[in-house]
N, C-alpha and C. Protein backbone atom coordinates (compact mmCIF):
# COMPACT_ATOMS: atom_id res chain seq x y z
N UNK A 1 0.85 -1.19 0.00
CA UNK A 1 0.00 0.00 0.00
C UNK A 1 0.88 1.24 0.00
N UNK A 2 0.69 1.94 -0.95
CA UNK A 2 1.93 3.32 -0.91
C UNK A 2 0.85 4.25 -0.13
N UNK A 3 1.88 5.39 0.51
CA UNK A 3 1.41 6.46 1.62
C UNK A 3 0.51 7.33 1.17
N UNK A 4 0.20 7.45 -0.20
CA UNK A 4 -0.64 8.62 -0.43
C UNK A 4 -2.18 7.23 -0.39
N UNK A 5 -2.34 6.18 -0.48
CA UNK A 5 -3.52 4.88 -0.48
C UNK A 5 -3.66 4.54 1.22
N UNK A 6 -2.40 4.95 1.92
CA UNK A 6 -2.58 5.03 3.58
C UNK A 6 -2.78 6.06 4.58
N UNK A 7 -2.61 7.44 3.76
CA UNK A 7 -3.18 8.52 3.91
C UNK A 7 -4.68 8.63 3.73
N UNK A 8 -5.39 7.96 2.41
CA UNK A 8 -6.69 8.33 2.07
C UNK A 8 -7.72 7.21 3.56
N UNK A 9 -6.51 5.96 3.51
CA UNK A 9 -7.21 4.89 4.44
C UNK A 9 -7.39 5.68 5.55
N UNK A 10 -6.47 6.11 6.25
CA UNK A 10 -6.69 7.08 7.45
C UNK A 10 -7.91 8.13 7.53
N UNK A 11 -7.64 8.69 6.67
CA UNK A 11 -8.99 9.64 6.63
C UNK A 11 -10.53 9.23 6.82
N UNK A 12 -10.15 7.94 6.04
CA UNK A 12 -11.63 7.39 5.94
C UNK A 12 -11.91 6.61 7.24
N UNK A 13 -11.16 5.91 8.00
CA UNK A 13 -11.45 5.45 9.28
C UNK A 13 -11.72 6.68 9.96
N UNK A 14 -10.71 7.62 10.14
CA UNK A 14 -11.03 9.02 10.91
C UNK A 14 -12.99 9.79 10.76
N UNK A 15 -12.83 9.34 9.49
CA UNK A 15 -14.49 9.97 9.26
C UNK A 15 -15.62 8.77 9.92
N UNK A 16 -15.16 7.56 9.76
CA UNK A 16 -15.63 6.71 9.81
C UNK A 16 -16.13 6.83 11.74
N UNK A 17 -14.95 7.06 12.27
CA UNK A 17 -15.23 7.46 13.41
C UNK A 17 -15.94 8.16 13.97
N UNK A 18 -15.92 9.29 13.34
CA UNK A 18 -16.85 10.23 13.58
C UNK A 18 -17.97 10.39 13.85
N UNK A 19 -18.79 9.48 12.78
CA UNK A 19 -19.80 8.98 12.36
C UNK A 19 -20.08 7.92 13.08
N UNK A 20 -19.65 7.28 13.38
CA UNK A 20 -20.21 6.13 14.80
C UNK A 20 -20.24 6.60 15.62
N UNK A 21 -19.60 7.18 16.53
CA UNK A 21 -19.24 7.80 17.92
C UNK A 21 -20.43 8.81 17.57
N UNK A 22 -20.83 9.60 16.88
CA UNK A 22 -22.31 10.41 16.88
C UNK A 22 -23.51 9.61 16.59
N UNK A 23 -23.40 7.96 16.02
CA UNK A 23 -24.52 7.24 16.33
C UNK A 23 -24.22 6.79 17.72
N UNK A 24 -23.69 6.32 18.23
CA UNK A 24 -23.74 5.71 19.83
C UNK A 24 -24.39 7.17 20.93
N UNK A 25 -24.33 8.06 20.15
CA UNK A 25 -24.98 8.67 21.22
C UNK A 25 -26.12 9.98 20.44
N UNK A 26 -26.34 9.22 19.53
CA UNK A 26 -27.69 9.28 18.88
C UNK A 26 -28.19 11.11 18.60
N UNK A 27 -27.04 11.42 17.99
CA UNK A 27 -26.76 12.70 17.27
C UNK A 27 -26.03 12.78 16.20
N UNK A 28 -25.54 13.37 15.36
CA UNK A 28 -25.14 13.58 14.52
C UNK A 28 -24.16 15.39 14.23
N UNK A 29 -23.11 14.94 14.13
CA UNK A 29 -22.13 15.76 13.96
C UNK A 29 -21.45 15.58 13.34
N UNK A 30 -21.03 16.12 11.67
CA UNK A 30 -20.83 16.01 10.50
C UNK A 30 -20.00 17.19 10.15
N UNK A 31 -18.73 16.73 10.17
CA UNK A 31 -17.89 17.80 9.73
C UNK A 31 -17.82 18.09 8.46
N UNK A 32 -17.85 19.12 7.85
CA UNK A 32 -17.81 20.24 6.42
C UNK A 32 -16.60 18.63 5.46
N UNK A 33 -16.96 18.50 4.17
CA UNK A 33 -16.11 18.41 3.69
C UNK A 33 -16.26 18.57 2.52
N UNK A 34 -15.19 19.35 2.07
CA UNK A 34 -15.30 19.75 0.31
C UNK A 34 -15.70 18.80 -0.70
N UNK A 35 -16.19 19.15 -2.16
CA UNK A 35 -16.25 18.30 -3.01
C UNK A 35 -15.40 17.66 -3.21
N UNK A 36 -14.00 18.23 -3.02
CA UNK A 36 -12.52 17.00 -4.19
C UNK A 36 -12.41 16.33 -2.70
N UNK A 37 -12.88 16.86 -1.63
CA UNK A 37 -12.24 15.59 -0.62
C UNK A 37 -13.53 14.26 -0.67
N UNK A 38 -14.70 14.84 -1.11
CA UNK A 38 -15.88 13.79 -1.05
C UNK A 38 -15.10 12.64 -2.30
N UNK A 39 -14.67 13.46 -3.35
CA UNK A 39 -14.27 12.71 -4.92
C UNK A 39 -12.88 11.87 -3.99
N UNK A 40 -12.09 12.41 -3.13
CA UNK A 40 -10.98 11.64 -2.63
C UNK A 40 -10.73 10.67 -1.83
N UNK A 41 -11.97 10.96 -0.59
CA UNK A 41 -12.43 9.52 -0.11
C UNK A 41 -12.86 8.31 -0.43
N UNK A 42 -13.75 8.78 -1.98
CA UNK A 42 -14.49 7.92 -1.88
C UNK A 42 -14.19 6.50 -2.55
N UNK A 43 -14.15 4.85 -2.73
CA UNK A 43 -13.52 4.44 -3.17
C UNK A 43 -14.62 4.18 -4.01
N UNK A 44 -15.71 4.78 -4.48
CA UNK A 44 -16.55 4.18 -6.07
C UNK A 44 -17.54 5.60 -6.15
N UNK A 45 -17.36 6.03 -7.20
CA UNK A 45 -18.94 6.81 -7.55
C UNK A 45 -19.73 6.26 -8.41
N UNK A 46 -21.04 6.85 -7.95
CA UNK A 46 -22.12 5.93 -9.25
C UNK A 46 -23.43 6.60 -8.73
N UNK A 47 -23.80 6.68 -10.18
CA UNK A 47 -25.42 6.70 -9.97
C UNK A 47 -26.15 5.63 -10.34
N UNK A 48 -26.90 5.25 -9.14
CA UNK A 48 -27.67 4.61 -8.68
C UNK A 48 -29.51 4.65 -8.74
N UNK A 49 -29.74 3.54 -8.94
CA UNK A 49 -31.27 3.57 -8.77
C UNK A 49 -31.98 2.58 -7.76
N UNK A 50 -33.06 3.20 -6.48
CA UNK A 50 -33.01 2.24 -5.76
C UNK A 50 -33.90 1.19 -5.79
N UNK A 51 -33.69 0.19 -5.34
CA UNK A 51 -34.34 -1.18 -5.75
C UNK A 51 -35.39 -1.41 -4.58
N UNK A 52 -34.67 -1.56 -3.10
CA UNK A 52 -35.97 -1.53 -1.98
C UNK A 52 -34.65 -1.21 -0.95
N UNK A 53 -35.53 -1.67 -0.03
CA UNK A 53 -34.81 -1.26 1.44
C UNK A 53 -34.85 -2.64 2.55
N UNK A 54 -34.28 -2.88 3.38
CA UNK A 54 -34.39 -4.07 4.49
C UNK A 54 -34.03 -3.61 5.66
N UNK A 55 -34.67 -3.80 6.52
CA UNK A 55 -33.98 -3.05 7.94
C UNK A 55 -33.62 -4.85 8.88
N UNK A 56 -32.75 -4.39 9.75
CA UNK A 56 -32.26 -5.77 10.54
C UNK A 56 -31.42 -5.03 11.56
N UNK A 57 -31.82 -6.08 12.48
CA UNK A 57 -31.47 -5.40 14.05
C UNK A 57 -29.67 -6.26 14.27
N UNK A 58 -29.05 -5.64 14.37
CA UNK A 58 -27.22 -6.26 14.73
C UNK A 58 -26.82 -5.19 15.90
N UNK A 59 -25.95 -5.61 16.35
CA UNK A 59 -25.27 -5.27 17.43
C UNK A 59 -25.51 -4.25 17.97
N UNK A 60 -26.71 -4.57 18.73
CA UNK A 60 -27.68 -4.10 19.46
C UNK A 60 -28.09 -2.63 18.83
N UNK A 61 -28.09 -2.46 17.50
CA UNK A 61 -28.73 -1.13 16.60
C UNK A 61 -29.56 -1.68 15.40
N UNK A 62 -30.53 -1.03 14.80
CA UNK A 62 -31.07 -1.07 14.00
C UNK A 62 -30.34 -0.78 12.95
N UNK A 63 -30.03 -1.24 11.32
CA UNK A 63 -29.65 -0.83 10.58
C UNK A 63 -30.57 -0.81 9.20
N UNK A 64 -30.27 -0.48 8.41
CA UNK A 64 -30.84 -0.55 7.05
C UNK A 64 -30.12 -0.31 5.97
N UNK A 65 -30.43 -1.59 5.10
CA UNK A 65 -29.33 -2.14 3.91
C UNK A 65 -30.48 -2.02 2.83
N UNK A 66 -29.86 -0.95 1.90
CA UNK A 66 -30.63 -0.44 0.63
C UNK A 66 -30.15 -1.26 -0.45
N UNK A 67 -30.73 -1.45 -1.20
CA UNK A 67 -30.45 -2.25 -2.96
C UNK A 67 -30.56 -1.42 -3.71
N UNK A 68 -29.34 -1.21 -4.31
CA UNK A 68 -29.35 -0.26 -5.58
C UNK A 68 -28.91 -1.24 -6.77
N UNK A 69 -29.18 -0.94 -8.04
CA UNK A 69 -28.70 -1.05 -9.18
C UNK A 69 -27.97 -0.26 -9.65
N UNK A 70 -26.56 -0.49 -10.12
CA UNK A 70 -25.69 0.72 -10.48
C UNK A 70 -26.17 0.88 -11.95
N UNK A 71 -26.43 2.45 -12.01
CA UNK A 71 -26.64 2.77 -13.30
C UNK A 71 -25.49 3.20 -14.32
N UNK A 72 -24.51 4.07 -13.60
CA UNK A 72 -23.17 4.30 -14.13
C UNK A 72 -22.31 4.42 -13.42
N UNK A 73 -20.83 3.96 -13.86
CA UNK A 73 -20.14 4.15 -12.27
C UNK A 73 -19.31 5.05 -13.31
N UNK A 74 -18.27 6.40 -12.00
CA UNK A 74 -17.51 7.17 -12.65
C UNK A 74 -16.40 7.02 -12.13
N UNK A 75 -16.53 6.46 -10.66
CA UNK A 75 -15.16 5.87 -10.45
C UNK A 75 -15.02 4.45 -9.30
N UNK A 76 -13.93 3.58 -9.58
CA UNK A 76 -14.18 2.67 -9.00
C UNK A 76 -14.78 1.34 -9.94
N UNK A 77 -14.96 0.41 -8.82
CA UNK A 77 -15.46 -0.77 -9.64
C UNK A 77 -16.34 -1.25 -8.21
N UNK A 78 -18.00 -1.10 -9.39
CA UNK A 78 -19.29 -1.97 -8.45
C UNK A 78 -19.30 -2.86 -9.13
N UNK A 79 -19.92 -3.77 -8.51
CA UNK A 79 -21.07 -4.71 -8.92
C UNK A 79 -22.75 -4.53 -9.35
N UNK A 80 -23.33 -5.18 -9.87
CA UNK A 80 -24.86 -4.39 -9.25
C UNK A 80 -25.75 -5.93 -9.14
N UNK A 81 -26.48 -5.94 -8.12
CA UNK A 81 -26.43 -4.37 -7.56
C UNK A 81 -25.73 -4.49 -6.00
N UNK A 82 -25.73 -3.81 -5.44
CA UNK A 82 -24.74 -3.35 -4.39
C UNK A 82 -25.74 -3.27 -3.09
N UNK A 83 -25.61 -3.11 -1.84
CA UNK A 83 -25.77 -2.83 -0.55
C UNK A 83 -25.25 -1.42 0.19
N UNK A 84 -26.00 -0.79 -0.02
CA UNK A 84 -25.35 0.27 0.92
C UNK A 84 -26.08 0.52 2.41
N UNK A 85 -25.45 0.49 3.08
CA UNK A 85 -25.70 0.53 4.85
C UNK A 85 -25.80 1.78 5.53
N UNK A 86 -26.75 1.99 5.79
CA UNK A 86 -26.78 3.44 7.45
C UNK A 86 -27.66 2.98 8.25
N UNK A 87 -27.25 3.72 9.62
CA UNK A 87 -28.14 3.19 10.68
C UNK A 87 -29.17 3.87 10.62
N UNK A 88 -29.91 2.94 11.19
CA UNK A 88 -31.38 3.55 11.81
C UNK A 88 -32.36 2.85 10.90
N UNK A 89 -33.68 3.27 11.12
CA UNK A 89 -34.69 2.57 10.63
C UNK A 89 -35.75 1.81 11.65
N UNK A 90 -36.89 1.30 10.44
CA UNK A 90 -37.77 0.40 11.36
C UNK A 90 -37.50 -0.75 11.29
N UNK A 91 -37.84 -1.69 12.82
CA UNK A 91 -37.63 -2.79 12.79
C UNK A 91 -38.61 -3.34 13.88
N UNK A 92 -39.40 -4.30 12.98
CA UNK A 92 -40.85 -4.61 13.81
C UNK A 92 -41.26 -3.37 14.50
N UNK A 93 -41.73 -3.27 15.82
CA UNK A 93 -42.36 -2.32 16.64
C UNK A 93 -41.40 -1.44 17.10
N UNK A 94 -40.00 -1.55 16.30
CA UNK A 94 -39.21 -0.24 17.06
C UNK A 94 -38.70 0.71 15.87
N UNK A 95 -37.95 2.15 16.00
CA UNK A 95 -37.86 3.25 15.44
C UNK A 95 -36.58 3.68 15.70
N UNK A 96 -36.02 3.62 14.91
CA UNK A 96 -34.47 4.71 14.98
C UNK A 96 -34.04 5.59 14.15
N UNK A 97 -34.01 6.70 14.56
CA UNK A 97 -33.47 7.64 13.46
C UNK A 97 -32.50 8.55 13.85
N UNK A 98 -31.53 8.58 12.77
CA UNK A 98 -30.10 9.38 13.00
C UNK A 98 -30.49 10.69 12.31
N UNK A 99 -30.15 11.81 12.80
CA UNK A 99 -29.92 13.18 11.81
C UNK A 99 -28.89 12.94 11.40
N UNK A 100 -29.25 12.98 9.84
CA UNK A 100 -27.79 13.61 9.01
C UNK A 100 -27.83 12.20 8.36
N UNK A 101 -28.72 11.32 8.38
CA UNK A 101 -28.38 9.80 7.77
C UNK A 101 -29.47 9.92 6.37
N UNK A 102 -29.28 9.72 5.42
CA UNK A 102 -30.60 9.74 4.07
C UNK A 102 -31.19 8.73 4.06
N UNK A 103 -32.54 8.80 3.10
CA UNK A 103 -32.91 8.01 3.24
C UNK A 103 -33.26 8.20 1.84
N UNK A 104 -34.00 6.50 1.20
CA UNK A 104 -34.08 6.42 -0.67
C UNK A 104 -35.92 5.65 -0.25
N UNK A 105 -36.04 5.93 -1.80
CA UNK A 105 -37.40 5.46 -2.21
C UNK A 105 -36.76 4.16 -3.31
N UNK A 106 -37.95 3.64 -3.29
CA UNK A 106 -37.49 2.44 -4.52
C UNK A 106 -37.96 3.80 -5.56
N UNK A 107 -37.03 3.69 -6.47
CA UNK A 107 -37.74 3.70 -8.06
C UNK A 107 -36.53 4.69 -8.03
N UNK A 108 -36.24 6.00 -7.10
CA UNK A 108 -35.73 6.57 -7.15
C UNK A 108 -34.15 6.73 -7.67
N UNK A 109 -33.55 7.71 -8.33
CA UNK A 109 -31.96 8.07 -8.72
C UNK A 109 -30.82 8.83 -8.06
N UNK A 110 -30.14 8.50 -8.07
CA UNK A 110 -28.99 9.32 -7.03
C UNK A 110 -27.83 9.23 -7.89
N UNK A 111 -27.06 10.01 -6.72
CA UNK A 111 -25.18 9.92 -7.20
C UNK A 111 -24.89 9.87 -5.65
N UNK A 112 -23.75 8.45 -5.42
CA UNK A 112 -23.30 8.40 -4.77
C UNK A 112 -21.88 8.01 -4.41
N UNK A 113 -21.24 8.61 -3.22
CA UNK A 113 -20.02 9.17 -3.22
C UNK A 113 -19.90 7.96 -1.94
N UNK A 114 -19.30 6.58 -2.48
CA UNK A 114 -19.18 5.26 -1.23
C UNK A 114 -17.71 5.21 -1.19
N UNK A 115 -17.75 4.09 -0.04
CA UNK A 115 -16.69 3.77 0.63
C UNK A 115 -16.86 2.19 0.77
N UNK A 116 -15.95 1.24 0.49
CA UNK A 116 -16.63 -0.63 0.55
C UNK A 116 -15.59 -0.88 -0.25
N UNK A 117 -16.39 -2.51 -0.04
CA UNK A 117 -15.59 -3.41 -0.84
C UNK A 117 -16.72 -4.27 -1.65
N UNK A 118 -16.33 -4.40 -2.86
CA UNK A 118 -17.64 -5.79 -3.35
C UNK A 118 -17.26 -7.12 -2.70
N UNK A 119 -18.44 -7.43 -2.92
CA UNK A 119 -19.18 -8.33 -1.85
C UNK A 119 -19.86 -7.94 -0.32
N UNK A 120 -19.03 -6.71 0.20
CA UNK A 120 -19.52 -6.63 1.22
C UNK A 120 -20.50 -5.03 1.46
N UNK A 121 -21.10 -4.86 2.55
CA UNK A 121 -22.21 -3.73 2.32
C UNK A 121 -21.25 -2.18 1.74
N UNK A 122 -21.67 -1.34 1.12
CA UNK A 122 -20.98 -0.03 1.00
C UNK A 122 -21.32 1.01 1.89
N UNK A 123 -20.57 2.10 2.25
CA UNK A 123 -21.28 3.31 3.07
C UNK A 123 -21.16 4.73 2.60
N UNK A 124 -22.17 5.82 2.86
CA UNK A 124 -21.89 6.69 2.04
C UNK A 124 -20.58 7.82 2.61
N UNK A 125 -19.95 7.92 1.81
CA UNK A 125 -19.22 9.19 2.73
C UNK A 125 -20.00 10.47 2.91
N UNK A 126 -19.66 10.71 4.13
CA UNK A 126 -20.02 11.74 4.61
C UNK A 126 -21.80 11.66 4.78
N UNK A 127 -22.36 10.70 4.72
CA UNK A 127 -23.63 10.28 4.37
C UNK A 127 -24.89 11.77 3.73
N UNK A 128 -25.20 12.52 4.06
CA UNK A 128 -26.10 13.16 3.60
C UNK A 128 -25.03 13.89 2.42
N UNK A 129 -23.61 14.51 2.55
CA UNK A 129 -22.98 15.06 1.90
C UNK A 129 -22.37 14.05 0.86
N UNK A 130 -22.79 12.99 0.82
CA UNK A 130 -22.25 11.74 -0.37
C UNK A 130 -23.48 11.74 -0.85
N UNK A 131 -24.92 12.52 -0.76
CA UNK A 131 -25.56 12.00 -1.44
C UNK A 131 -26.18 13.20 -2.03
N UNK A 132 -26.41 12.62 -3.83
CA UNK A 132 -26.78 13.69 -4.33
C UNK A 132 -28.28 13.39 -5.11
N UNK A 133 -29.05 14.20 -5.00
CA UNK A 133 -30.56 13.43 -5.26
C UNK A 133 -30.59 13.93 -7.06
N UNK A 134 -30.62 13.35 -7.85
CA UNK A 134 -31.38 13.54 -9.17
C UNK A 134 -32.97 13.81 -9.24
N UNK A 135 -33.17 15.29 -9.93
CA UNK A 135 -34.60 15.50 -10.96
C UNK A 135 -34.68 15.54 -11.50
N UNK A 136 -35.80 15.49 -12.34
CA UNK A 136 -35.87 15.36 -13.76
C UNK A 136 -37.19 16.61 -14.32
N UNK A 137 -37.04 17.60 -14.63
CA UNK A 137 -37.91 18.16 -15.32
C UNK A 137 -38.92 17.89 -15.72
N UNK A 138 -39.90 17.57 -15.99
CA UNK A 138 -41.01 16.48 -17.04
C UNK A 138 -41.58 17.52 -17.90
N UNK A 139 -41.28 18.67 -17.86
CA UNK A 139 -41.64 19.10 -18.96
C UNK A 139 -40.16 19.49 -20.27
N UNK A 140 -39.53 19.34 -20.04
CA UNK A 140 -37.54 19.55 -20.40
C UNK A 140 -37.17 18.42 -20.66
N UNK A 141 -37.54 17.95 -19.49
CA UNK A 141 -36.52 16.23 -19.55
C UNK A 141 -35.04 16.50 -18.82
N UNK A 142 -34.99 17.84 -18.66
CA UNK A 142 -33.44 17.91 -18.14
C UNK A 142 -33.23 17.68 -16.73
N UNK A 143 -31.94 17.05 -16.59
CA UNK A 143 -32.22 16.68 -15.30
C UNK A 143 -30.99 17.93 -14.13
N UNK A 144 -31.28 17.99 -13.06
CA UNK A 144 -30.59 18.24 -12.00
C UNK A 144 -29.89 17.53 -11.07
N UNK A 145 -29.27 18.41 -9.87
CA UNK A 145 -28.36 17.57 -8.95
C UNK A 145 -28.74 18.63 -7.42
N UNK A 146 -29.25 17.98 -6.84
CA UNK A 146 -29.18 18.59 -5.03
C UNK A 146 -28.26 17.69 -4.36
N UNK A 147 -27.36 18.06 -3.86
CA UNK A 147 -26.53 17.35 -2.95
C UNK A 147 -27.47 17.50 -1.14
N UNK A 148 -27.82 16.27 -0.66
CA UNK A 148 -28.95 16.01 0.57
C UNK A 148 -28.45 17.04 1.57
N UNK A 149 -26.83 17.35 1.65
CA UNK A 149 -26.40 18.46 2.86
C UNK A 149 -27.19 20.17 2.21
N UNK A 150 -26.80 20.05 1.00
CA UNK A 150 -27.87 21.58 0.94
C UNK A 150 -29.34 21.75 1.42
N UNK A 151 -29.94 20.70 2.13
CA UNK A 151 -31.27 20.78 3.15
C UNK A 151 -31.12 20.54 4.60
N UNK A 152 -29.42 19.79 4.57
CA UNK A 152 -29.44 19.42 6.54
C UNK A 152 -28.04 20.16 6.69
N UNK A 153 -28.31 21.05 7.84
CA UNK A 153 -27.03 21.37 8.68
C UNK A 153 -25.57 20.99 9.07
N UNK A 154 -24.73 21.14 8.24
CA UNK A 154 -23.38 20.32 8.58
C UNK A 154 -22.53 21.23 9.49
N UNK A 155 -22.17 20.78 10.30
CA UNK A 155 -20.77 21.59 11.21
C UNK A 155 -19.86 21.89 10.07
N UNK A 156 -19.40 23.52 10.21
CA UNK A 156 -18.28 24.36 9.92
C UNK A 156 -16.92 24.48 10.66
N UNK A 157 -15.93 23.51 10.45
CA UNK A 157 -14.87 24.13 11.50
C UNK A 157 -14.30 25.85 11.19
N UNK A 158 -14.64 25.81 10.07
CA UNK A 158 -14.32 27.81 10.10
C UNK A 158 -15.02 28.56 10.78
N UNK A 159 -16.46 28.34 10.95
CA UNK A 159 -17.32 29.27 11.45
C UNK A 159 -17.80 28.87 12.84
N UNK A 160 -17.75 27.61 13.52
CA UNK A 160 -18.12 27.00 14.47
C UNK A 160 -19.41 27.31 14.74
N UNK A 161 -20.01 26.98 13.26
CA UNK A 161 -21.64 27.21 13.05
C UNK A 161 -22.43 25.45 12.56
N UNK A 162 -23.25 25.35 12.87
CA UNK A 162 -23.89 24.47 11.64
C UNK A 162 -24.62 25.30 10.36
N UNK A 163 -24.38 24.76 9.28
CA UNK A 163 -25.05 26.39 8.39
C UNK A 163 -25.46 24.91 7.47
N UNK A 164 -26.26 25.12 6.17
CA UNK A 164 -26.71 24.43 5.16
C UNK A 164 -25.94 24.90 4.22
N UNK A 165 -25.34 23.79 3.37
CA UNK A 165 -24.52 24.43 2.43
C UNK A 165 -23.95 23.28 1.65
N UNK A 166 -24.38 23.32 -0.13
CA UNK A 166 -24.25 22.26 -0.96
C UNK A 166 -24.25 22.39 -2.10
N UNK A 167 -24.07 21.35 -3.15
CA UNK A 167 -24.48 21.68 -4.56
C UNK A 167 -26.07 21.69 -4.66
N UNK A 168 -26.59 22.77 -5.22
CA UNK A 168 -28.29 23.07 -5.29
C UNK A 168 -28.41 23.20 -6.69
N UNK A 169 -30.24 22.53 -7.29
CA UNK A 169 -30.13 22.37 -8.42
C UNK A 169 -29.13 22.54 -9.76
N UNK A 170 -28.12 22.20 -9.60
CA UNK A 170 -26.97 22.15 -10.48
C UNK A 170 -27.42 21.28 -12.04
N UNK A 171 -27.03 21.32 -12.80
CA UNK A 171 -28.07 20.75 -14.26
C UNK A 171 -26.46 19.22 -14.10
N UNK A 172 -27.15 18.40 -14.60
CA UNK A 172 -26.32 16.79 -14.80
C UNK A 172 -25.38 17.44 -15.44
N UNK A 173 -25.64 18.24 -16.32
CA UNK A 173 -23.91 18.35 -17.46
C UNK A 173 -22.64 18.74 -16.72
N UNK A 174 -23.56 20.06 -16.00
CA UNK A 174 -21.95 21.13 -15.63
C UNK A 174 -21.89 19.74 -14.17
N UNK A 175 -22.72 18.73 -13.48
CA UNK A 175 -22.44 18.25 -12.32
C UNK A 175 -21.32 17.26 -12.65
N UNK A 176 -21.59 16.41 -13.90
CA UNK A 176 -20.93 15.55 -14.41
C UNK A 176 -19.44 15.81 -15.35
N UNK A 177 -19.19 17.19 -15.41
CA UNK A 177 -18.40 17.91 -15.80
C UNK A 177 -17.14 18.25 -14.88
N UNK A 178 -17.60 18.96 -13.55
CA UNK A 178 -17.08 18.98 -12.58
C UNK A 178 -16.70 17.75 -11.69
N UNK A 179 -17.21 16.71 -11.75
CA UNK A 179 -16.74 15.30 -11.47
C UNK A 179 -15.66 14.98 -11.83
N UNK A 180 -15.69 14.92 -13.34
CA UNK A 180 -14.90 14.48 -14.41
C UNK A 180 -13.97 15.36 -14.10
N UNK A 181 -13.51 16.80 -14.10
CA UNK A 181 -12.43 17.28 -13.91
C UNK A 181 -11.58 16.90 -12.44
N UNK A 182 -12.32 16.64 -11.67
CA UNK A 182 -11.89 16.43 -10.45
C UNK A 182 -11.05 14.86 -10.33
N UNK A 183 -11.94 14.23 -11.08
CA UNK A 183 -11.23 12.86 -10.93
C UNK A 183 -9.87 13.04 -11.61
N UNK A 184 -9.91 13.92 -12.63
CA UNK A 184 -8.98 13.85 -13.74
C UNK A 184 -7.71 14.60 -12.83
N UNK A 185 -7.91 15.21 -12.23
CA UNK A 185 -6.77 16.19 -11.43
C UNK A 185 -6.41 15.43 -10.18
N UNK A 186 -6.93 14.85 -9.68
CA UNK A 186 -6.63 13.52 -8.74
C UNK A 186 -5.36 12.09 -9.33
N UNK A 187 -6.30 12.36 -10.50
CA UNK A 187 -5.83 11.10 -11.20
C UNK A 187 -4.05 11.42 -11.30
N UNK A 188 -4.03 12.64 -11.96
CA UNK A 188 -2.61 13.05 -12.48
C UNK A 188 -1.69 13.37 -11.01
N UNK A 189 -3.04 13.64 -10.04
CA UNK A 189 -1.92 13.90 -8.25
C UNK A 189 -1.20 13.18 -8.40
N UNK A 190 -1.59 11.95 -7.97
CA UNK A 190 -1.19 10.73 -7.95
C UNK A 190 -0.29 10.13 -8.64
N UNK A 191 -0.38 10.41 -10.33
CA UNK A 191 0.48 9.96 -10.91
C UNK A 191 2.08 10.51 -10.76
N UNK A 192 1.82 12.08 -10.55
CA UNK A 192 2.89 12.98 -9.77
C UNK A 192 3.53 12.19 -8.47
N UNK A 193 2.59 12.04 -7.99
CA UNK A 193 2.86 11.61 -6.23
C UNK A 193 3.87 10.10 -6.47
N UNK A 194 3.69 9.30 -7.50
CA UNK A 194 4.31 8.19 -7.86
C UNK A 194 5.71 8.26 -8.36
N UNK A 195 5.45 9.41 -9.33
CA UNK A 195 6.75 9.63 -10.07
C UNK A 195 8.20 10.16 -9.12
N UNK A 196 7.49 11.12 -8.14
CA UNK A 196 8.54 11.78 -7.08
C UNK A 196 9.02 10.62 -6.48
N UNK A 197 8.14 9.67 -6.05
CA UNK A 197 8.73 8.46 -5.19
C UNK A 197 9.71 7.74 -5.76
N UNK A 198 9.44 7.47 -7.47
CA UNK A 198 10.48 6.42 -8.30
C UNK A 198 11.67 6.91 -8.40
N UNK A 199 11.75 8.52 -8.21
CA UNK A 199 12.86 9.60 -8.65
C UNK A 199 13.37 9.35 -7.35
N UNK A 200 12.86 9.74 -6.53
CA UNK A 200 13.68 9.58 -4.65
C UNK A 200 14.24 8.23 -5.01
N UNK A 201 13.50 7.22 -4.95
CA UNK A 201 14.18 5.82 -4.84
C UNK A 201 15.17 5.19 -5.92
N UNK A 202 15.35 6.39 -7.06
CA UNK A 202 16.50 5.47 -7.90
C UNK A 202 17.92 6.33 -7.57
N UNK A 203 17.28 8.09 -6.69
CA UNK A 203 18.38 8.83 -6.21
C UNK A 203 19.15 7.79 -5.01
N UNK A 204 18.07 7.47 -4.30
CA UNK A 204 18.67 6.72 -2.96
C UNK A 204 20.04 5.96 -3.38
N UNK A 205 19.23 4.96 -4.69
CA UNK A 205 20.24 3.82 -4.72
C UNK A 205 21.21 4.18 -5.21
N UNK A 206 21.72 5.14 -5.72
CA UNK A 206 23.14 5.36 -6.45
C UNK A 206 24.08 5.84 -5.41
């Protein structure tokens, strides 16, 4: 695993943390994170369509495991269809609900910004801020992009505010545009980030 793939791992347990430790005590506190860091965490994007929902009670929490069908992936490699996991939900006669956790309809479209492995369940990063809801015009046909944090409150470490703040009706082109550049400037980090290392290590050996 090279340091810039054990850097991203870190982060993502670090968030990962976050995000549990505010379900165990049944709040939600969601730190700000930019778009290229949502595109940097995440290890698959895709839009998705959802299939149904299952809720099941584990270690001693309610959870709920959604079925999606991947419609396109932009980065990464799914399967379809896939599992994606957040807590809370119904289960028989009981009720749990997290702020800051989304929730899908069957039929419905998204873009989502996961973290997983195939075969096993996926999670969203940053969960409301990994998720971006698709509309569709019906009289246009054109579609849009709301990212779910432009309706729920995320903590600011600049402002030590919670404020609302997201991508809002954005049109698919310029959303899928700005993706695409982002991955693409990642892509070349990296390839940078590789090249410095081969250059250090053939300086070392001489």
């Amino acid at each position: 695993m090279s340091s810039a793939q054990r850097r991203r791992f870190a982060r993502i347990l670090l968030l990962t943390g976050v995000c549990l430790g505010a379900l165990a005590a049944r709040a939600t506190t969601l730190t700000r994170l930019q778009f290229y860091q949502l595109v940097q965490l995440s290890s698959a994007i895709a839009r998705v369509r959802c299939v149904r929902a299952d809720t099941r009670f584990e270690r001693r929490e309610i959870w709920t495991d959604t079925v999606f069908e991947v419609v396109q992936r932009d980065k990464g490699f799914l399967p379809t269809p896939i599992v994606v996991r957040v807590p809370g939900g119904k289960f028989q006669h009981l009720t749990s609900h997290v702020d800051g956790v989304p929730e899908f309809r069957p039929g419905e479209e998204v873009y989502l910004f996961l973290t997983g492995q195939p075969g096993r369940q996926f999670y969203i990063v940053g969960w409301t801020q990994g998720t971006f809801r698709i509309r569709k015009d019906a009289r246009t046909g054109l579609e849009t992009v709301t990212q779910d944090s432009a309706e729920v409150p995320v903590f600011d470490p600049q402002t030590q505010t919670f404020t609302k703040s997201g991508i809002r009706n954005l049109s698919m082109d310029h959303f899928l545009e700005r993706l695409q550049k982002e991955l693409h400037r990642q892509s070349l980090s990296v390839g940078l980030d590789q090249q410095e290392k081969e250059t250090s290590g053939r300086s070392s050996a001489r």
